[in-house]
C-alpha atoms as a PDB file:
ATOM      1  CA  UNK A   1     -46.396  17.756  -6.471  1.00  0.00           C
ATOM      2  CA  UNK A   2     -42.796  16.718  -6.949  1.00  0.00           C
ATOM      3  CA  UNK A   3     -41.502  15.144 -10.299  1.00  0.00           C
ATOM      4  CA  UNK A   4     -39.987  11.630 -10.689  1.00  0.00           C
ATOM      5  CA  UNK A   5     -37.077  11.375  -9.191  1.00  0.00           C
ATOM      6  CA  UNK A   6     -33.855  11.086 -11.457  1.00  0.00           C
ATOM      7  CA  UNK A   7     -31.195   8.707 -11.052  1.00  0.00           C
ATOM      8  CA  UNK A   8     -27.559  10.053 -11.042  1.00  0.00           C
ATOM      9  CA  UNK A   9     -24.591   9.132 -12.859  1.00  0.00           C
ATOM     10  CA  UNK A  10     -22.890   6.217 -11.895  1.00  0.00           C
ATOM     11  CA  UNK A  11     -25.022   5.205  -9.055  1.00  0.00           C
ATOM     12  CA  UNK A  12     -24.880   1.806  -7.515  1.00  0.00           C
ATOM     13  CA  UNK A  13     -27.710  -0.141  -6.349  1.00  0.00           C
ATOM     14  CA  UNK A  14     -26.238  -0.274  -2.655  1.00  0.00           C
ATOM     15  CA  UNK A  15     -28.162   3.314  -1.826  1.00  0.00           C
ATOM     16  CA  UNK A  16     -24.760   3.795   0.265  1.00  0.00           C
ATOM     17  CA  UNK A  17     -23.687   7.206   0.663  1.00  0.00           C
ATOM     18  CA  UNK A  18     -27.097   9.085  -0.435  1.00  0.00           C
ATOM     19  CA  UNK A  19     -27.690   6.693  -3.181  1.00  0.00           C
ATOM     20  CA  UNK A  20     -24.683   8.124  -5.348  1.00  0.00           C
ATOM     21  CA  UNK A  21     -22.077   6.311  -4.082  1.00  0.00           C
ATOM     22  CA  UNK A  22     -19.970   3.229  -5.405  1.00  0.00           C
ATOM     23  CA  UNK A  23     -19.621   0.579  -2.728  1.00  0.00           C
ATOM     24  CA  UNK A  24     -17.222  -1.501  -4.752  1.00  0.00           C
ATOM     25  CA  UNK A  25     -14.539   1.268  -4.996  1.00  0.00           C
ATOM     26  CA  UNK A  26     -15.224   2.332  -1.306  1.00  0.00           C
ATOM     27  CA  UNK A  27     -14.497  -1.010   0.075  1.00  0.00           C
ATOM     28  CA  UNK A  28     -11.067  -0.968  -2.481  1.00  0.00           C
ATOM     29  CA  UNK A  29     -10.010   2.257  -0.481  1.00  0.00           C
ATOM     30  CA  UNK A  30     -10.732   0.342   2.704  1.00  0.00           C
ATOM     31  CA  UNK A  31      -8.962  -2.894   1.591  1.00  0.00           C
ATOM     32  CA  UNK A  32      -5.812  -0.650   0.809  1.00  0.00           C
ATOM     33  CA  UNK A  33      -6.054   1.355   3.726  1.00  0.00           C
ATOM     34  CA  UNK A  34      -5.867  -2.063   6.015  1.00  0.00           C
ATOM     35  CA  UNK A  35      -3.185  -3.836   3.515  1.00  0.00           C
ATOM     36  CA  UNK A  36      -0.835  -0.423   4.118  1.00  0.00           C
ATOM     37  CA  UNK A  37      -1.072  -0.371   7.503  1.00  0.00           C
ATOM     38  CA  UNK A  38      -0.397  -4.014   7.764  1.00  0.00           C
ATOM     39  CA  UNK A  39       3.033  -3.915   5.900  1.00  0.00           C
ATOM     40  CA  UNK A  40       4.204  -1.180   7.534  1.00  0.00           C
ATOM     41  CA  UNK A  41       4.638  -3.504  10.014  1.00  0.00           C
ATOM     42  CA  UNK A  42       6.178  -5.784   7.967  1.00  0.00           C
ATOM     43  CA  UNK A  43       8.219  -3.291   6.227  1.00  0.00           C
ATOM     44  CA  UNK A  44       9.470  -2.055   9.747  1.00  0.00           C
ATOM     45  CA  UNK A  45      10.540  -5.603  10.130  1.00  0.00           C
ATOM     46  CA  UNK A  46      12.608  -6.143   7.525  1.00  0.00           C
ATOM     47  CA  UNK A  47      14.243  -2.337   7.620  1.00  0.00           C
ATOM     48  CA  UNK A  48      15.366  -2.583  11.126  1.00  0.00           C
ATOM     49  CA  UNK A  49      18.451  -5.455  11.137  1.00  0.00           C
ATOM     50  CA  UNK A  50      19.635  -3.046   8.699  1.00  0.00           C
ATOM     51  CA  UNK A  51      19.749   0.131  11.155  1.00  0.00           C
ATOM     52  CA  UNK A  52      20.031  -1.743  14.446  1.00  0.00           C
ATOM     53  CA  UNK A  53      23.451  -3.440  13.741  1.00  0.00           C
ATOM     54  CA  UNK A  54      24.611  -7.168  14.674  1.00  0.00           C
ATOM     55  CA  UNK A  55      25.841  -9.234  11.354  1.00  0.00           C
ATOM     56  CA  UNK A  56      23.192  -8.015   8.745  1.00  0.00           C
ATOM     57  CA  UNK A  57      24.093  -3.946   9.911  1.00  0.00           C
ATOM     58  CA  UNK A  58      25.410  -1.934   7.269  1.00  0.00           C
ATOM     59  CA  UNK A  59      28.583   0.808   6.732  1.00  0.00           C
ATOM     60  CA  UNK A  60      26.405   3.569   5.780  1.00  0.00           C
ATOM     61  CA  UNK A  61      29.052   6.060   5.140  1.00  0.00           C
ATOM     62  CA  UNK A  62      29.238   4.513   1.938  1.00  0.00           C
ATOM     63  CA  UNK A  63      25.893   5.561   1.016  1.00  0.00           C
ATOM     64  CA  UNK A  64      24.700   9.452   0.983  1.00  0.00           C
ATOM     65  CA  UNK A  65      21.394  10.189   2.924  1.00  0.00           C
ATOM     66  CA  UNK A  66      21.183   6.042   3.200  1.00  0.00           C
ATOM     67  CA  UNK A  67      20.441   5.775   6.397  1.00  0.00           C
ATOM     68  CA  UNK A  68      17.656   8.366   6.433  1.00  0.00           C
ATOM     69  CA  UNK A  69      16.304   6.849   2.954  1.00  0.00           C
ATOM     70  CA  UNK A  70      16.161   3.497   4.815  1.00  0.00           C
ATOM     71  CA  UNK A  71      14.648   4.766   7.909  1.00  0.00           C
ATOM     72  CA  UNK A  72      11.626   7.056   5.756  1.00  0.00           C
ATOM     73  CA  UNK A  73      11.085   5.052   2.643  1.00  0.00           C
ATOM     74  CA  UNK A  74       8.541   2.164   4.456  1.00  0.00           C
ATOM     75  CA  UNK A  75       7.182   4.840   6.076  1.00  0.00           C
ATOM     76  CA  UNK A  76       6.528   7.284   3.168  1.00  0.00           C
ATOM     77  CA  UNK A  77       5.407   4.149   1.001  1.00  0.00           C
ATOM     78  CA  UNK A  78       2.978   3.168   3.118  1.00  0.00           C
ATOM     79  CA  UNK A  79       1.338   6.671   4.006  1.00  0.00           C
ATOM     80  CA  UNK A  80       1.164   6.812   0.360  1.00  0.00           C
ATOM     81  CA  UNK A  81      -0.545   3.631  -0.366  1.00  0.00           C
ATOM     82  CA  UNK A  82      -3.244   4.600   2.922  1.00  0.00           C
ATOM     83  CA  UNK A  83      -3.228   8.644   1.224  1.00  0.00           C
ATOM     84  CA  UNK A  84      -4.286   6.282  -2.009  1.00  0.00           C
ATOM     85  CA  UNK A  85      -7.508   4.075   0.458  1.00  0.00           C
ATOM     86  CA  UNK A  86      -8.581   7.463   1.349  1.00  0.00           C
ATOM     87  CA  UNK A  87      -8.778   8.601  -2.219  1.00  0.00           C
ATOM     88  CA  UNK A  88     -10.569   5.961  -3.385  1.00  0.00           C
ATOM     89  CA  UNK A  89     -12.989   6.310  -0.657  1.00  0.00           C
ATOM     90  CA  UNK A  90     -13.344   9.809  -1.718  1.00  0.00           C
ATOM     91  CA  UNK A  91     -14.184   8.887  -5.139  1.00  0.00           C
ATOM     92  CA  UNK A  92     -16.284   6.295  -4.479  1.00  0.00           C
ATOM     93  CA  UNK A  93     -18.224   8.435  -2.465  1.00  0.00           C
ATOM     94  CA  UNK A  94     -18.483  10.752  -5.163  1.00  0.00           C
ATOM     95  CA  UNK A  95     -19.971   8.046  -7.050  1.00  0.00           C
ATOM     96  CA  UNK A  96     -17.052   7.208  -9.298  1.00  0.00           C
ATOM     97  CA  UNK A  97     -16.343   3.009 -10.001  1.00  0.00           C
ATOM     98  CA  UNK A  98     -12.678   2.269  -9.614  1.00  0.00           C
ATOM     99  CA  UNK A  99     -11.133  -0.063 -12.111  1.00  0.00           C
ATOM    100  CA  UNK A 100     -10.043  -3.282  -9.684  1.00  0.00           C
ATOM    101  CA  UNK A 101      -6.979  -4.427 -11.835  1.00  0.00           C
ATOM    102  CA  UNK A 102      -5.325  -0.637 -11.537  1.00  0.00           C
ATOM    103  CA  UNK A 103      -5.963  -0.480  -7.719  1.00  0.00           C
ATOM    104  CA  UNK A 104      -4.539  -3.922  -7.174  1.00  0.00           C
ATOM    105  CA  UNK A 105      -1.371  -2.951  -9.473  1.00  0.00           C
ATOM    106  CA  UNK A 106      -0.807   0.148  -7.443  1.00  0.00           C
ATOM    107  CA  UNK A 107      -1.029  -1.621  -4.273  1.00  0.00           C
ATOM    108  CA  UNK A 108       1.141  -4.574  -5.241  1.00  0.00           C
ATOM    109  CA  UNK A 109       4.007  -1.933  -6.527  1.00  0.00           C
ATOM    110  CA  UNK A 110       3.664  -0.240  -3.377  1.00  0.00           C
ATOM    111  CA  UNK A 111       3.766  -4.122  -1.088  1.00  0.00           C
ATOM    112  CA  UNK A 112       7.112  -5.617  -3.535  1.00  0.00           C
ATOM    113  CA  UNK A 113       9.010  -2.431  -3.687  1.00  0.00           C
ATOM    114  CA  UNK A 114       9.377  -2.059   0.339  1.00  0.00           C
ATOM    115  CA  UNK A 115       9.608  -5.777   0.603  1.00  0.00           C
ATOM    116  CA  UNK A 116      12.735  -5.922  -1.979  1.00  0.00           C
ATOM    117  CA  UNK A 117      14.759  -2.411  -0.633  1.00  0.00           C
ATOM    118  CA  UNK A 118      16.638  -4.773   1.704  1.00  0.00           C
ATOM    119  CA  UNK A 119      17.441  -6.787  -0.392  1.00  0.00           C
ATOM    120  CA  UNK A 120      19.011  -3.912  -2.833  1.00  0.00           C
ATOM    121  CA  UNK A 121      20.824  -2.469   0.323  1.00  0.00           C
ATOM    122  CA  UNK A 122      22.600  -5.939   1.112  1.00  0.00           C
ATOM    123  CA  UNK A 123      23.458  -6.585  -2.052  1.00  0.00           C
ATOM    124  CA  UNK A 124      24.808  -3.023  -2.783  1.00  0.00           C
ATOM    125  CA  UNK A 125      26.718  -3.368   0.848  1.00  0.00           C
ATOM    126  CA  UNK A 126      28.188  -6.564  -0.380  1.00  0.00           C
ATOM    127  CA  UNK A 127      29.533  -5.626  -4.199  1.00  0.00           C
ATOM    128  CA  UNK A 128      31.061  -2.324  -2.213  1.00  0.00           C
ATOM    129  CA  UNK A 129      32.892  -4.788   0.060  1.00  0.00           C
ATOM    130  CA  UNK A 130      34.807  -6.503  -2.493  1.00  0.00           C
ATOM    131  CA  UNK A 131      38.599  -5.541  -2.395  1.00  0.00           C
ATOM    132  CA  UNK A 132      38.935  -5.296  -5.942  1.00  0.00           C
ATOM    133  CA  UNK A 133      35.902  -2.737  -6.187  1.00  0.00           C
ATOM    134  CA  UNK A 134      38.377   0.310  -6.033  1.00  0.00           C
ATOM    135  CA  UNK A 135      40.120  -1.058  -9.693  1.00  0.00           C
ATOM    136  CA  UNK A 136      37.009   0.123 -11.528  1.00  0.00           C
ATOM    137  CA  UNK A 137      36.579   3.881 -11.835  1.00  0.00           C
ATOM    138  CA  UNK A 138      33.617   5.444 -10.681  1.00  0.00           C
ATOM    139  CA  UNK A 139      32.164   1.978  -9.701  1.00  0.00           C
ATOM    140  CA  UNK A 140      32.282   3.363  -5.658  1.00  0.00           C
ATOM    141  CA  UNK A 141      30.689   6.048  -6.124  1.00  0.00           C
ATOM    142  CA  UNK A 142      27.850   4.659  -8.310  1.00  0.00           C
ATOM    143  CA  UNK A 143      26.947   1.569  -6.250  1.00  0.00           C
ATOM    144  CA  UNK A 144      26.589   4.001  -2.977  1.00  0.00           C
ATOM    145  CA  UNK A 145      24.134   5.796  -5.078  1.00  0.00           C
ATOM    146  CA  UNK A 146      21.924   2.887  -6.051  1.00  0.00           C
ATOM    147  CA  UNK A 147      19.897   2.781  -3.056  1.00  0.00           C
ATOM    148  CA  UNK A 148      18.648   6.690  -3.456  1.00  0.00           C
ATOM    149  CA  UNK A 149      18.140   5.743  -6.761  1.00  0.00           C
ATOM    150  CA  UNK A 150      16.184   2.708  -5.810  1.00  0.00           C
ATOM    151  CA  UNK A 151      13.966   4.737  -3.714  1.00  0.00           C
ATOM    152  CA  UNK A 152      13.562   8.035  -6.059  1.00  0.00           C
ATOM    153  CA  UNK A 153      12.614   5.228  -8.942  1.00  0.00           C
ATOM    154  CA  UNK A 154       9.933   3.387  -6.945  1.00  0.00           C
ATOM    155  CA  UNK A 155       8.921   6.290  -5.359  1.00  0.00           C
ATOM    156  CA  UNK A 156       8.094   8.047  -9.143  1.00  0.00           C
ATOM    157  CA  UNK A 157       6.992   4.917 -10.445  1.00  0.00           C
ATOM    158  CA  UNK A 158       4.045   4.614  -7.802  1.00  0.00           C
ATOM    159  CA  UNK A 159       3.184   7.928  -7.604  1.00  0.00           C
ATOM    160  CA  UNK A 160       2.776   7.187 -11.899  1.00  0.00           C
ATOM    161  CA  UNK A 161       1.005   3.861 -11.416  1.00  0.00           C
ATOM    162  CA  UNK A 162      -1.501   5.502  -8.706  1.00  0.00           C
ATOM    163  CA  UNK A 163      -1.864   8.815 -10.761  1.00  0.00           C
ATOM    164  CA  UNK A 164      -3.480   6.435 -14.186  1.00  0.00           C
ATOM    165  CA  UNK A 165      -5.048   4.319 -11.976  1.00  0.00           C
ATOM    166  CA  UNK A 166      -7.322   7.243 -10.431  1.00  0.00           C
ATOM    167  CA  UNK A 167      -6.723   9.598 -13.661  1.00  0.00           C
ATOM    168  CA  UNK A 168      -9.986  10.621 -15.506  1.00  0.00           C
ATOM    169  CA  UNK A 169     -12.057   8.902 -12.327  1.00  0.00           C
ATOM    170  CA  UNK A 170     -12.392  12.399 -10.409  1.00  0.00           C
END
């Protein structure tokens, strides 16, 4: 005759998943999954006057690696932010509850960063227009930096804000 049966560690009562799995951080992996793939789109959209030319196109041998950055960057964000669903699906599979104020965070870093790199690269295009620009030393060379720096800086800072947000939950 078998024994009673034992409850594991952080079960929910859903029984999803063989009984051990967390619905709440499951559906939070699904919910960012969607929301990536849904501003890529949008961050595709507001890349691409940038790279296709007309009045809002930009002189991008000012800026080293820019226009690669500019083409990659929504993309890599948002592979990220769906490489970060598929985690928490993977931990709440495992059984693990995901904290929903760190997952939002992480996703809302991810969503205002891509949303606000045009914005950088227009206004960095427009201070290296200015015909006085060339009277400060160094200033040239610095502003046609800012968007890689832009980019390496949000790109660390997510990684960060997703790393504590699933930290000590594996």
């Amino acid at each position: 005759m078998a024994g009673p049966r034992k409850e594991s560690k952080g079960s929910s009562e859903s029984g999803f998943g063989g009984g051990g799995a967390n619905l709440k951080t499951i559906i939070l992996g699904v919910i960012s999954i969607v929301v990536g793939l849904i501003m890529l789109g949008i961050a595709m959209d507001t890349v691409s006057p940038l790279l296709t030319g007309g009045a809002s196109a930009v002189n991008w041998s000012m800026y080293p690696g820019g226009e690669s950055i500019i083409t990659l960057f929504p993309l890599l964000m948002m592979i990220s932010l769906v490489l970060f669903g598929g985690v928490l699906i993977w931990i709440g599979y495992k059984g693990t509850q995901m904290d929903v104020k760190s997952t939002i965070l992480t996703t809302v870093v991810v969503i205002v960063a891509v949303i606000l790199l045009p914005l950088v690269i227009t206004q960095t295009d427009t201070l290296l227009g200015r015909s006085d620009i060339g009277s400060y030393t160094g200033l040239g060379a610095f502003l046609g930096l800012v968007p890689l720096l832009y980019v390496l800086g949000i790109t660390f800072i997510t990684g960060m804000v997703g790393f504590k947000a699933v930290r000590g939950k594996m």
